[in-house]
C-alpha atoms as a PDB file:
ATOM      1  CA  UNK A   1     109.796  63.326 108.227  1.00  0.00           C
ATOM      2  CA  UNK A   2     111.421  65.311 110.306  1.00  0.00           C
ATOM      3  CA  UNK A   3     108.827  66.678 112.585  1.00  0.00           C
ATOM      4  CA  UNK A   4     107.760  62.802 112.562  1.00  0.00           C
ATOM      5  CA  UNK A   5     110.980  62.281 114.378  1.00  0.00           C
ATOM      6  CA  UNK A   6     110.794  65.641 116.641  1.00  0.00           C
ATOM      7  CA  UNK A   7     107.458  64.219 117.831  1.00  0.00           C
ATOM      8  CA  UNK A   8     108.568  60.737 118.305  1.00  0.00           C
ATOM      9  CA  UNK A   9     111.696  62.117 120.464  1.00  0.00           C
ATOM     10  CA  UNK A  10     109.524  64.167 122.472  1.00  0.00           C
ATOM     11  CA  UNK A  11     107.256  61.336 122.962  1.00  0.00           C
ATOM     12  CA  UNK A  12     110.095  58.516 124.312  1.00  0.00           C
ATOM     13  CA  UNK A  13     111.636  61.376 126.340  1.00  0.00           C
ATOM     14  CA  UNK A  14     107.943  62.384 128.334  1.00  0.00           C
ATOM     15  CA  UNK A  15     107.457  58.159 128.228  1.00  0.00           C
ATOM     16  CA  UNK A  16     110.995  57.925 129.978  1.00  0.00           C
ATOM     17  CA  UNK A  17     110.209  60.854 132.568  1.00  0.00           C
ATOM     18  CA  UNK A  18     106.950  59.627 132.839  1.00  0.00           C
ATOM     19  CA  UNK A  19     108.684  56.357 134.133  1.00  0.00           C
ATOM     20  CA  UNK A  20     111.465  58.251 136.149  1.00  0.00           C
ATOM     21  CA  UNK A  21     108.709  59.808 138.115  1.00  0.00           C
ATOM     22  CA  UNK A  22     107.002  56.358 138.605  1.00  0.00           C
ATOM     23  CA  UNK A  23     109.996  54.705 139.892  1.00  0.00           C
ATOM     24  CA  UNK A  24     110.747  57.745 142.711  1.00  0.00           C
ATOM     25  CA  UNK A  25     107.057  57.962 143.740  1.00  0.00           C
ATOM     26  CA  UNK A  26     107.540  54.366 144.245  1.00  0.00           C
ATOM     27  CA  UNK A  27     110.664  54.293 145.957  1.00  0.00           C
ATOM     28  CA  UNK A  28     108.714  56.959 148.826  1.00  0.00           C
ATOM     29  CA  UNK A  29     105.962  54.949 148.599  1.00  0.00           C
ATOM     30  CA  UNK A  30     108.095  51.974 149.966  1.00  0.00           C
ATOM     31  CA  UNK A  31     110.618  54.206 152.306  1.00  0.00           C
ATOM     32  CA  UNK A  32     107.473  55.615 153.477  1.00  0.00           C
ATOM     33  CA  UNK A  33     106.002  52.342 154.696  1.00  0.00           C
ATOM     34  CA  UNK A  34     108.960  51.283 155.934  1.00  0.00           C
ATOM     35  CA  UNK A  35     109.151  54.254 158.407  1.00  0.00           C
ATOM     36  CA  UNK A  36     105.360  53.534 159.158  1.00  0.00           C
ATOM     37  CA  UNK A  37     106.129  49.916 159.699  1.00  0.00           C
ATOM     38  CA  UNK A  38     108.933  50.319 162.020  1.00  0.00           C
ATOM     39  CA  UNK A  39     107.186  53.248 164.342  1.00  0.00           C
ATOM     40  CA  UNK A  40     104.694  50.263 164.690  1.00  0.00           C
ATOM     41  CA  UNK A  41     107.574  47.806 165.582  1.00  0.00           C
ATOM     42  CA  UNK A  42     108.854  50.065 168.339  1.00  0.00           C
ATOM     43  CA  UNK A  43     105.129  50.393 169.548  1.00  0.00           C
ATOM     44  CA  UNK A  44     104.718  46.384 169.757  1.00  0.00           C
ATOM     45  CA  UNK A  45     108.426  46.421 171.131  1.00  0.00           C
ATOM     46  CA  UNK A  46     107.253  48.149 173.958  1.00  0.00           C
ATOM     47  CA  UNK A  47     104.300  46.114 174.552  1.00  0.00           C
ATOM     48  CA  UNK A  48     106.453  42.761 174.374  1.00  0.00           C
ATOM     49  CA  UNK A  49     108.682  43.959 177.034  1.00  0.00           C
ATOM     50  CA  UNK A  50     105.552  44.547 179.303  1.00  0.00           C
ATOM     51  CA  UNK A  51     104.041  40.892 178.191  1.00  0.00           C
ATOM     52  CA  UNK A  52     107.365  39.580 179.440  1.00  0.00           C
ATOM     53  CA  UNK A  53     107.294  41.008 182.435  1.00  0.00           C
ATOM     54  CA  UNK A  54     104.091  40.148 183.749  1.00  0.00           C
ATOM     55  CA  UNK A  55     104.946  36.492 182.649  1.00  0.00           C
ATOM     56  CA  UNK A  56     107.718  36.623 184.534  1.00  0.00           C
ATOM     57  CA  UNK A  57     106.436  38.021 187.480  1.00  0.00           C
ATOM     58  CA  UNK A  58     103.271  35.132 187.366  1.00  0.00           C
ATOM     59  CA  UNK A  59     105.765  32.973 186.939  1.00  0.00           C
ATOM     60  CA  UNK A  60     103.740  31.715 184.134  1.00  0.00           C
ATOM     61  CA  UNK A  61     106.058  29.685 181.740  1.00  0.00           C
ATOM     62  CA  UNK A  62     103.790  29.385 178.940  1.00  0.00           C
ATOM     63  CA  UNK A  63     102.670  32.979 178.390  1.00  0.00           C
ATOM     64  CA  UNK A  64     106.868  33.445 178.628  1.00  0.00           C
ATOM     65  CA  UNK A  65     107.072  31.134 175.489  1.00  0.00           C
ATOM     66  CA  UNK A  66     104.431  32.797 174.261  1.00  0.00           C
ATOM     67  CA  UNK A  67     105.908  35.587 174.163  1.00  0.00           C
ATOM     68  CA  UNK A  68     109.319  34.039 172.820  1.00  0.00           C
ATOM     69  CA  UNK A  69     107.342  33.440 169.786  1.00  0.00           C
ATOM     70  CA  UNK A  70     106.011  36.555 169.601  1.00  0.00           C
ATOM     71  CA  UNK A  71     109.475  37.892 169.456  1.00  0.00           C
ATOM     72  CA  UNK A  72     110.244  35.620 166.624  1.00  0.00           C
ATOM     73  CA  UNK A  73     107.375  36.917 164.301  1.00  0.00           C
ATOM     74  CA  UNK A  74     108.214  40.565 165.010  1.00  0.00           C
ATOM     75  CA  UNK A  75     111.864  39.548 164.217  1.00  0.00           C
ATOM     76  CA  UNK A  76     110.628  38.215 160.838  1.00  0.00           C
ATOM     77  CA  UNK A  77     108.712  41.201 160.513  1.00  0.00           C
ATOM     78  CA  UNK A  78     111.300  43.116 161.119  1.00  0.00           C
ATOM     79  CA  UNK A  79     113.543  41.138 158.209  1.00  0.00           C
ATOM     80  CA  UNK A  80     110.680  41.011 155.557  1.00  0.00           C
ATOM     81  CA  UNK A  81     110.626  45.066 156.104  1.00  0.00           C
ATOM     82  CA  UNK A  82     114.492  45.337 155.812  1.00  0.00           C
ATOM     83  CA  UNK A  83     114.297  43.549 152.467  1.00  0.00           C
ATOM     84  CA  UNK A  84     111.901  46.407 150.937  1.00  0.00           C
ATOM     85  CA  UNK A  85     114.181  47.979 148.330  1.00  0.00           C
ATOM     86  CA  UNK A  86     113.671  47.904 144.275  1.00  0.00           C
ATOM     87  CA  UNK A  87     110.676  45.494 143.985  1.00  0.00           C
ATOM     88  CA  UNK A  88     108.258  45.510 141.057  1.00  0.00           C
ATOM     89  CA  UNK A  89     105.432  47.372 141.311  1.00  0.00           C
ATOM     90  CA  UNK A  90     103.079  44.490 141.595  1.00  0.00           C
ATOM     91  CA  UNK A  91     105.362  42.087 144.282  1.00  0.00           C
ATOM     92  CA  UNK A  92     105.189  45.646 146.572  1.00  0.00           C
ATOM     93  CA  UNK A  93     101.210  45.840 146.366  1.00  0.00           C
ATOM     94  CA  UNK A  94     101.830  42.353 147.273  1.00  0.00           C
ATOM     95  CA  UNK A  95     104.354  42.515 149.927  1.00  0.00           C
ATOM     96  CA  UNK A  96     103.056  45.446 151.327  1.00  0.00           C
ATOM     97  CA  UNK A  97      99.247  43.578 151.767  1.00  0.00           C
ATOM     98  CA  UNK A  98     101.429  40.875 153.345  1.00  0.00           C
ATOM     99  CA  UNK A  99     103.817  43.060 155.934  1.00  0.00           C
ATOM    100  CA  UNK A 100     100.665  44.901 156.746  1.00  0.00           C
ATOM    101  CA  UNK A 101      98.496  41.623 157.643  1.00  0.00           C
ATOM    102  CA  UNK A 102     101.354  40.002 159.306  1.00  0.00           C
ATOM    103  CA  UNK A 103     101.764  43.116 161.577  1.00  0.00           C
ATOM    104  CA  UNK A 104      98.049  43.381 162.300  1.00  0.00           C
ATOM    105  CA  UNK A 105      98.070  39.655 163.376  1.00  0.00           C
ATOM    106  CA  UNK A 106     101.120  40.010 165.622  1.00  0.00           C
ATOM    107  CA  UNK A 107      99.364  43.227 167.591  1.00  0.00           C
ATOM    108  CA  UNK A 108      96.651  41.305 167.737  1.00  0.00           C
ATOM    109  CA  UNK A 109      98.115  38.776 169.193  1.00  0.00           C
ATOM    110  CA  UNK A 110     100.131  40.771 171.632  1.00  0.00           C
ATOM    111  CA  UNK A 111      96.582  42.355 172.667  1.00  0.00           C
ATOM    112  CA  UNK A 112      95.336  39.244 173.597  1.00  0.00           C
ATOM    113  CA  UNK A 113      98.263  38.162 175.867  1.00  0.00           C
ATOM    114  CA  UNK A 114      97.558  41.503 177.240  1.00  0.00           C
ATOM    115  CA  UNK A 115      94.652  41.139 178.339  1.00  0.00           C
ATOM    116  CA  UNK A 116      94.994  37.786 179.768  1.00  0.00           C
END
């Protein structure tokens, strides 16, 4: 009975570690895509600041709105990202599919203007 409860200790104390490691590889999983994320931000900061001055200097009023909404999704970007703390392990495969589209779709978009 005794080594019955040995083993059973042992086991609960490797199933809590087990966990313990989870939670940290998890927690640099999400601090690591966080960094990631905002090195991109910067990058598309840059680019907005160029889109608004060729707007301005066309004097073209709707690429400048354009733009103004641009600013708005990078801002919400930028909020969904700051939110990124102790989420389950399934809502941060989740948000992270989400952050990652949403910032694809906003350089994409800033491309486009870009090019115009």
């Amino acid at each position: 009975m005794k080594l019955l409860l040995t083993i059973l200790t042992a086991g609960i104390f490797l199933a809590a570690s087990h966990a313990s490691q989870t939670i940290k590889g998890a927690k640099q999983d999400i601090e690591t895509f966080k960094k990631e994320m905002s090195t991109q931000l910067d990058s598309i900061e840059a680019q907005l600041s160029e889109l608004q001055t060729k707007a301005k200097e066309r004097g073209n009023k709707a690429q400048e709105e354009a733009v103004t909404e641009l600013e708005k999704s990078r801002d919400q970007l930028r909020t969904e990202i700051g939110k990124l703390k102790s989420e389950t392990r399934e809502r941060w495969k989740s948000l992270k599919k989400e952050i990652s589209g949403s910032m694809k779709n906003l350089y994409s978009k800033i491309q486009e203007s870009l090019n115009d």
